[in-house]
PDB file of N, CA and C in Angstrom:
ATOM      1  N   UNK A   1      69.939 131.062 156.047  1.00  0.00           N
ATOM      2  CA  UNK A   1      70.132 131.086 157.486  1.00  0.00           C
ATOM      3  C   UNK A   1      69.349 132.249 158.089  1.00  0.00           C
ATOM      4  N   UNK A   2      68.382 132.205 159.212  1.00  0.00           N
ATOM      5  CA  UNK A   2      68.287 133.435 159.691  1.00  0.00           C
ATOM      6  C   UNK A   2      68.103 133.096 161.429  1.00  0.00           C
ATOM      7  N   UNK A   3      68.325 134.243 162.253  1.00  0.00           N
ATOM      8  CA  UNK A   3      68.380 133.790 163.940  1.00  0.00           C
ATOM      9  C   UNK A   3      66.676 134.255 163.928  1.00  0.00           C
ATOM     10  N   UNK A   4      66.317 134.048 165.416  1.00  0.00           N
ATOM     11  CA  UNK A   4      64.981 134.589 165.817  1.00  0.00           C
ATOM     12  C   UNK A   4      65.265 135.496 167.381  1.00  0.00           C
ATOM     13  N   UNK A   5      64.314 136.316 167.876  1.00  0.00           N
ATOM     14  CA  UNK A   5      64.939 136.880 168.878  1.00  0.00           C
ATOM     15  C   UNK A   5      62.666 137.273 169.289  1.00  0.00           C
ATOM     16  N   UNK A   6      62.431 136.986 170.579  1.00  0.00           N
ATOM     17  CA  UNK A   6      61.252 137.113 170.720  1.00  0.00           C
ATOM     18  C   UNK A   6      61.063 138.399 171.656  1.00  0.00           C
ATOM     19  N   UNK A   7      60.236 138.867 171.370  1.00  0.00           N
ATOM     20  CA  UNK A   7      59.636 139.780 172.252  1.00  0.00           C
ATOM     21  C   UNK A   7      58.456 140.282 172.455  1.00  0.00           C
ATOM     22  N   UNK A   8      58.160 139.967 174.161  1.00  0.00           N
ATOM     23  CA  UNK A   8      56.968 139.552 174.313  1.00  0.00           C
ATOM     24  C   UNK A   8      56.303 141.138 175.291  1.00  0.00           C
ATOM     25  N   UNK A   9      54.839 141.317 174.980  1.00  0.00           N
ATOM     26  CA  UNK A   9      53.652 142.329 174.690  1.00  0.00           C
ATOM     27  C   UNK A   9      52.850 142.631 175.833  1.00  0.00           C
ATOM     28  N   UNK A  10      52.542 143.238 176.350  1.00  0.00           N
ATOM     29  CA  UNK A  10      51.144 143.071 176.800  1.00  0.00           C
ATOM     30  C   UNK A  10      50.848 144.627 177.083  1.00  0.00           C
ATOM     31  N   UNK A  11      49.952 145.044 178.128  1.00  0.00           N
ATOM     32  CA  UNK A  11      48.891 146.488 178.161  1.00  0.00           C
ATOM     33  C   UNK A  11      50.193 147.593 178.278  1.00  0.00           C
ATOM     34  N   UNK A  12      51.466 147.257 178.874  1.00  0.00           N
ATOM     35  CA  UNK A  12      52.079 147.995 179.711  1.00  0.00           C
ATOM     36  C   UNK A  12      53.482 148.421 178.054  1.00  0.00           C
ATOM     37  N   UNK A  13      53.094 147.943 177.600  1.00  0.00           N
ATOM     38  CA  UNK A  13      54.194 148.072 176.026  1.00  0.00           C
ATOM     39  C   UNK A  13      55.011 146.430 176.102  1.00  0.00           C
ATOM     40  N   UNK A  14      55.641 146.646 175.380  1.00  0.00           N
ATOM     41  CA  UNK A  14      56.776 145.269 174.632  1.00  0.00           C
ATOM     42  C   UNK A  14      57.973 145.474 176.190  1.00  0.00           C
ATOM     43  N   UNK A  15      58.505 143.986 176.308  1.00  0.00           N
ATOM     44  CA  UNK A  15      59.778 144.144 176.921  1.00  0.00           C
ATOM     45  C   UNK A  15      61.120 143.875 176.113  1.00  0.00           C
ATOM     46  N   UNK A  16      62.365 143.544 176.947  1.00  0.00           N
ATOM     47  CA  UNK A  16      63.060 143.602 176.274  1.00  0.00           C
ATOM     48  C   UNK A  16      63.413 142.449 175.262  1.00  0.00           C
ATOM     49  N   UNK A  17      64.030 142.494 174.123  1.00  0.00           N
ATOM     50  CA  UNK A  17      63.885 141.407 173.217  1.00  0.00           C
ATOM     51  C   UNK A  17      64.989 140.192 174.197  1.00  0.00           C
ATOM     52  N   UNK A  18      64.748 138.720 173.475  1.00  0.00           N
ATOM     53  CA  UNK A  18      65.576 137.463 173.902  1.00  0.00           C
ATOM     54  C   UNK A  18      66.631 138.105 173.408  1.00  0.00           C
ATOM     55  N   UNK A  19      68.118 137.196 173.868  1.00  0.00           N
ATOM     56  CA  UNK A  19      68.878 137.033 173.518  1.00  0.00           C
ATOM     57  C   UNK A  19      68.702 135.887 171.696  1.00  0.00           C
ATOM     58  N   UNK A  20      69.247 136.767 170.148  1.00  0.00           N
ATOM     59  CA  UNK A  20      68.827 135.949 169.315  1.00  0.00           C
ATOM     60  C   UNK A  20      69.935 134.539 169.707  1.00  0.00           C
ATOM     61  N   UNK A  21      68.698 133.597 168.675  1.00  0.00           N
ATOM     62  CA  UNK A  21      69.089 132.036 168.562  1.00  0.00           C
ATOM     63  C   UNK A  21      70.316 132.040 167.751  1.00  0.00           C
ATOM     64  N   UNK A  22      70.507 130.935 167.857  1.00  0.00           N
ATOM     65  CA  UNK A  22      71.987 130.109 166.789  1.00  0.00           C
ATOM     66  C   UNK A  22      70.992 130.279 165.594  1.00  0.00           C
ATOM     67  N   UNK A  23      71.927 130.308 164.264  1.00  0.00           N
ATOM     68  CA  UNK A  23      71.766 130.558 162.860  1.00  0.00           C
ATOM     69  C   UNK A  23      70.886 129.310 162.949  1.00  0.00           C
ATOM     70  N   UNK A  24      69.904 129.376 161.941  1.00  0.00           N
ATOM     71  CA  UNK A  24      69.254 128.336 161.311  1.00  0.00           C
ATOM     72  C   UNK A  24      69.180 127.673 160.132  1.00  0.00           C
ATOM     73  N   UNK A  25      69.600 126.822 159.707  1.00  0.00           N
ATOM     74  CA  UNK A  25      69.768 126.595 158.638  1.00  0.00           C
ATOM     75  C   UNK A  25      68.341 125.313 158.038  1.00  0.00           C
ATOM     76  N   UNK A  26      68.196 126.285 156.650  1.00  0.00           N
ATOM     77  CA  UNK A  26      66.290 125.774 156.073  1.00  0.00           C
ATOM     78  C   UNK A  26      67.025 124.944 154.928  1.00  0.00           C
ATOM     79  N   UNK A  27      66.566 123.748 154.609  1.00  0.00           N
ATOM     80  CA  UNK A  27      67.155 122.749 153.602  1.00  0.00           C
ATOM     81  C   UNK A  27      65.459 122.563 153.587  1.00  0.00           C
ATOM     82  N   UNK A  28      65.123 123.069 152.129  1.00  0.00           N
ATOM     83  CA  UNK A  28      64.091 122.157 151.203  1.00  0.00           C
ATOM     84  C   UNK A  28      64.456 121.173 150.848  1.00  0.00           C
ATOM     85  N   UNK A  29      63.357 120.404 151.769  1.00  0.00           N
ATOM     86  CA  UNK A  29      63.103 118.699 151.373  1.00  0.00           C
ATOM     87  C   UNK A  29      62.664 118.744 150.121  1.00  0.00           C
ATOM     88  N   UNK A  30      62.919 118.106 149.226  1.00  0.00           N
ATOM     89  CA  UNK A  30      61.863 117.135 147.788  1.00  0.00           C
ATOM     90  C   UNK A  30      61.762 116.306 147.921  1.00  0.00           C
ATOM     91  N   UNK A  31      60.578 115.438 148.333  1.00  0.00           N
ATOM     92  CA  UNK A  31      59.774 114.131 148.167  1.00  0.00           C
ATOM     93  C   UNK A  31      59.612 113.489 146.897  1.00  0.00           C
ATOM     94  N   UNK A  32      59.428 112.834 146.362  1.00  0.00           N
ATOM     95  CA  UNK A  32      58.926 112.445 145.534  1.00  0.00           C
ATOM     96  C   UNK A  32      57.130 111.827 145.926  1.00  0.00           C
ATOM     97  N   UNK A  33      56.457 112.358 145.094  1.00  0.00           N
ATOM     98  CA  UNK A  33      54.965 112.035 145.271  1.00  0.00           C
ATOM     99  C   UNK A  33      54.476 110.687 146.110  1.00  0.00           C
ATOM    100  N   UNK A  34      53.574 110.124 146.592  1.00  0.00           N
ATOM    101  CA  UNK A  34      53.596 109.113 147.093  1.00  0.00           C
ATOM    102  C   UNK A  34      51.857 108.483 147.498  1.00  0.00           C
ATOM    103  N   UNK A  35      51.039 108.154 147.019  1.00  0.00           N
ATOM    104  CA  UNK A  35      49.753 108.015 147.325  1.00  0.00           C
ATOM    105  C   UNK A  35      49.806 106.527 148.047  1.00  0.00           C
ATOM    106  N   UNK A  36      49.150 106.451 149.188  1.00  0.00           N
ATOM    107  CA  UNK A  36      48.531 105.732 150.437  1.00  0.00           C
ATOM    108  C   UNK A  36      47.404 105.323 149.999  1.00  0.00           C
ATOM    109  N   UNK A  37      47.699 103.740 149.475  1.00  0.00           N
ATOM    110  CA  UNK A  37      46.522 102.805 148.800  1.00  0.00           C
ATOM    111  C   UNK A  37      45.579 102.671 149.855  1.00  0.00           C
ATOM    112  N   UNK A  38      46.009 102.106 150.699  1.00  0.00           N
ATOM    113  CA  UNK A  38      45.204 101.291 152.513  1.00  0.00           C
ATOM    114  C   UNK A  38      44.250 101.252 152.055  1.00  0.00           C
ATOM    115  N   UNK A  39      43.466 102.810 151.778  1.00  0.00           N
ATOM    116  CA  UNK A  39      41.767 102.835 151.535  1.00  0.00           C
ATOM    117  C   UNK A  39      41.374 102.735 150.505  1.00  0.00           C
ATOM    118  N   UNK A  40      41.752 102.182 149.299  1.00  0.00           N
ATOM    119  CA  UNK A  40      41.389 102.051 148.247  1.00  0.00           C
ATOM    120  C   UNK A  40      40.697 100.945 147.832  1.00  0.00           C
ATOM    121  N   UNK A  41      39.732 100.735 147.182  1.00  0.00           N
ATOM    122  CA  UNK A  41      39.327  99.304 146.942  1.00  0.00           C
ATOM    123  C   UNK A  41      38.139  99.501 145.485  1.00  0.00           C
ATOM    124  N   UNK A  42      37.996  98.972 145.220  1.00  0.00           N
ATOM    125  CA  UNK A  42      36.951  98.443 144.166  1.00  0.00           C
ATOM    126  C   UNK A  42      35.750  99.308 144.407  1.00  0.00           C
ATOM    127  N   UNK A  43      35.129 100.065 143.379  1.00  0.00           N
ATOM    128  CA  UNK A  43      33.954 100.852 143.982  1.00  0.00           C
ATOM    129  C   UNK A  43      32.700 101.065 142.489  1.00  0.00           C
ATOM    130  N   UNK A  44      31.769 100.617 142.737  1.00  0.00           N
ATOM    131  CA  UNK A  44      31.163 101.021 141.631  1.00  0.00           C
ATOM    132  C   UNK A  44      29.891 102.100 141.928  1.00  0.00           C
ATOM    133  N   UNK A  45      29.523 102.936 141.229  1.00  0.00           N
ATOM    134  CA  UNK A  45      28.475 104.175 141.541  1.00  0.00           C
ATOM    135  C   UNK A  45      27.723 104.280 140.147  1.00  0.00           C
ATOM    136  N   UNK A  46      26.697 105.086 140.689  1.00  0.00           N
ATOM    137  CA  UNK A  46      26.088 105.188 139.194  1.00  0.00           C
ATOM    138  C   UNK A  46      26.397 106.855 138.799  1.00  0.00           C
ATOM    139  N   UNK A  47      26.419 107.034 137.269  1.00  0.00           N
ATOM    140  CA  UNK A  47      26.443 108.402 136.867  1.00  0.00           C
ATOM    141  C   UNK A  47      25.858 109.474 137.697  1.00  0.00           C
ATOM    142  N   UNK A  48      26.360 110.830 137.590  1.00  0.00           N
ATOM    143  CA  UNK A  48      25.810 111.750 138.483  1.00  0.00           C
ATOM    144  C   UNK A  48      25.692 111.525 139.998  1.00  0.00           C
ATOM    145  N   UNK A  49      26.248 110.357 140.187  1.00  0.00           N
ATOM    146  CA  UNK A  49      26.464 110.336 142.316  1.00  0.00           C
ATOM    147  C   UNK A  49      27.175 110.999 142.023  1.00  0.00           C
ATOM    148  N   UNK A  50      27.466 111.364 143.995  1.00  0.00           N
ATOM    149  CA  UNK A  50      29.119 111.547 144.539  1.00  0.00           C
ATOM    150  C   UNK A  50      29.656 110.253 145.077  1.00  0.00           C
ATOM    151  N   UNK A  51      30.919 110.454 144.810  1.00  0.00           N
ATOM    152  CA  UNK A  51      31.545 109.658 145.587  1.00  0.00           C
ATOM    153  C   UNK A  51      32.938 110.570 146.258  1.00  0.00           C
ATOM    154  N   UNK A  52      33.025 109.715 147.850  1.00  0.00           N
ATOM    155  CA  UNK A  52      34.367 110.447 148.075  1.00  0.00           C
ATOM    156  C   UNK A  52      35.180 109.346 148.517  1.00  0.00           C
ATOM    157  N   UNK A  53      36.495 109.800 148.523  1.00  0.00           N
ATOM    158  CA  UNK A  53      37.822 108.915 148.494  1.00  0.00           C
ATOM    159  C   UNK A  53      38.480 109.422 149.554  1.00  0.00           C
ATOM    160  N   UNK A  54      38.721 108.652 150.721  1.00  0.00           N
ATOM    161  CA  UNK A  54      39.878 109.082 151.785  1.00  0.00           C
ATOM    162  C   UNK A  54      41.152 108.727 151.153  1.00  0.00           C
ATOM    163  N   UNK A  55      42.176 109.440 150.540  1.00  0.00           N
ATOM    164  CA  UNK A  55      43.409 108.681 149.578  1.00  0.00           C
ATOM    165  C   UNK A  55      44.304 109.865 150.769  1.00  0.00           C
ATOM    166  N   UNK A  56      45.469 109.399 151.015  1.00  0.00           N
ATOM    167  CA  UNK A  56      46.585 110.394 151.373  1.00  0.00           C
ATOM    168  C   UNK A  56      47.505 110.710 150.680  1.00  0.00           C
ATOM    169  N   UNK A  57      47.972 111.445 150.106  1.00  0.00           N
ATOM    170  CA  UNK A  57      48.895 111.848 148.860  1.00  0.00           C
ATOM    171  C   UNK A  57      49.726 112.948 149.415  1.00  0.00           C
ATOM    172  N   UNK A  58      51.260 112.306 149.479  1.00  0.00           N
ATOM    173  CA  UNK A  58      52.261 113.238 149.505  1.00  0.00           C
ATOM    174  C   UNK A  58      53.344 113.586 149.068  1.00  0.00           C
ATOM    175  N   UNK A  59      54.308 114.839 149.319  1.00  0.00           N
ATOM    176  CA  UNK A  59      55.332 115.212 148.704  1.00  0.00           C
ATOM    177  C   UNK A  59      55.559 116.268 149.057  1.00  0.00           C
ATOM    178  N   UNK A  60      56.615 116.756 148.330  1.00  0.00           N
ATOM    179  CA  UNK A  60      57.324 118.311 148.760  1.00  0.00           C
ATOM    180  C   UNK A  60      58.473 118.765 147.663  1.00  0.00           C
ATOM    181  N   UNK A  61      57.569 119.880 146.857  1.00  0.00           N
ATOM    182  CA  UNK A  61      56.694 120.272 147.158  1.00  0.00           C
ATOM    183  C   UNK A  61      55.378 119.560 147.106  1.00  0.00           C
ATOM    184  N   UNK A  62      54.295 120.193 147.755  1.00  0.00           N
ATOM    185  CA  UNK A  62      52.989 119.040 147.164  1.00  0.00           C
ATOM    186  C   UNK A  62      52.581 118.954 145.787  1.00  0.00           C
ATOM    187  N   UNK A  63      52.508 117.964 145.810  1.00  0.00           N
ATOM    188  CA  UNK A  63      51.948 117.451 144.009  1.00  0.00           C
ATOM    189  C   UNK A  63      50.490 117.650 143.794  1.00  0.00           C
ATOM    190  N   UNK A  64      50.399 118.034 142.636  1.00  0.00           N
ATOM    191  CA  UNK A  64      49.197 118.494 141.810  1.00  0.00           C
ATOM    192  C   UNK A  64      48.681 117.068 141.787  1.00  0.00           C
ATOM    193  N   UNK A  65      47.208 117.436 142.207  1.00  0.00           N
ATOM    194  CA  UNK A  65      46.649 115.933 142.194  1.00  0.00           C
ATOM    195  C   UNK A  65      45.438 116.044 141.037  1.00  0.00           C
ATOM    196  N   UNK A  66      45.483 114.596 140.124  1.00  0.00           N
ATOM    197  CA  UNK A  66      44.233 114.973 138.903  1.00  0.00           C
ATOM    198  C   UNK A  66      43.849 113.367 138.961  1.00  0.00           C
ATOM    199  N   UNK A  67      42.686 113.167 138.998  1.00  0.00           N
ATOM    200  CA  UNK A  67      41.666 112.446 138.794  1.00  0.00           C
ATOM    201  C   UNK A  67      40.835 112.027 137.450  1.00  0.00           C
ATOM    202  N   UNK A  68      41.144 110.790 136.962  1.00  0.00           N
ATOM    203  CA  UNK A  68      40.792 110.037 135.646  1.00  0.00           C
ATOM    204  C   UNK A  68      40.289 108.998 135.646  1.00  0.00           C
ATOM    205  N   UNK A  69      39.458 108.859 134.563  1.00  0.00           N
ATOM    206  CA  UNK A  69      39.005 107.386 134.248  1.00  0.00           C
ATOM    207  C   UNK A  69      39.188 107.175 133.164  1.00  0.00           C
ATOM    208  N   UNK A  70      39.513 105.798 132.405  1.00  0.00           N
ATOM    209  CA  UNK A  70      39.411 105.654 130.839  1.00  0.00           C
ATOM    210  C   UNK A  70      40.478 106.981 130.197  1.00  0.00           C
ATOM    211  N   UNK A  71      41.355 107.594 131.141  1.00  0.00           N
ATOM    212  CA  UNK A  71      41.857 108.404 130.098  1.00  0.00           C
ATOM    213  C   UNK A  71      41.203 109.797 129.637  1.00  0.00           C
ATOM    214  N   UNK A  72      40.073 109.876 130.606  1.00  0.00           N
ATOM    215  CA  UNK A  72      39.208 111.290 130.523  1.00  0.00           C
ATOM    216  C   UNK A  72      39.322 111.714 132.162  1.00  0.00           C
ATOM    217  N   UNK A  73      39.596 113.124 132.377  1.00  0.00           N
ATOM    218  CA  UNK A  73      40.077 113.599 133.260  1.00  0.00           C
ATOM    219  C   UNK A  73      38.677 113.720 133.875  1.00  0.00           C
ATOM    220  N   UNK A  74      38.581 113.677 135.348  1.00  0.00           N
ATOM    221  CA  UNK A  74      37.331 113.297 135.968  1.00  0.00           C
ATOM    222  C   UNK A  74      37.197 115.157 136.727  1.00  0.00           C
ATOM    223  N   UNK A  75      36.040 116.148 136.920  1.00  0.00           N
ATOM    224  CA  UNK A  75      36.245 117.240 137.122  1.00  0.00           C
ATOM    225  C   UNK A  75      35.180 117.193 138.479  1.00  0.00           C
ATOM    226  N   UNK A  76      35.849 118.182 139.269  1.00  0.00           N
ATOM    227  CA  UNK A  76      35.204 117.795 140.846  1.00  0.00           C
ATOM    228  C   UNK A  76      34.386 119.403 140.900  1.00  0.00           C
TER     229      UNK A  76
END
């Protein structure tokens, strides 16, 4: 839980602080991971291109994202 109380600045010094807020209470979300196919499709390239991928991938916390083919980790 914590309150906030603002106080605001300028040439002449700080004034007086707000009256603080009601307690706040912070609940960490956990997501479970979640990747956004939409843009995905079939792609073939030749060795040594680039290619890039619009993919959306989420969670909370955010997930470590790793990239493979065949089972060999692909390095960017």
């Amino acid at each position: 839980d914590w309150t906030d109380r603002v106080v605001a600045v300028n040439a002449a010094g700080p004034g007086e602080p707000s009256e603080a807020t009601k307690n706040h209470l912070v609940k960490h979300r956990k997501l479970k991971p979640h990747i956004d196919r939409t843009n995905l499709e079939t792609t073939t390239i030749r060795k040594g291109k680039s290619l890039k991928l619009d993919v959306n991938i989420k969670g909370d916390p955010a997930p470590t994202v790793k990239w493979s083919l065949k089972d060999k980790l692909i390095e960017s």
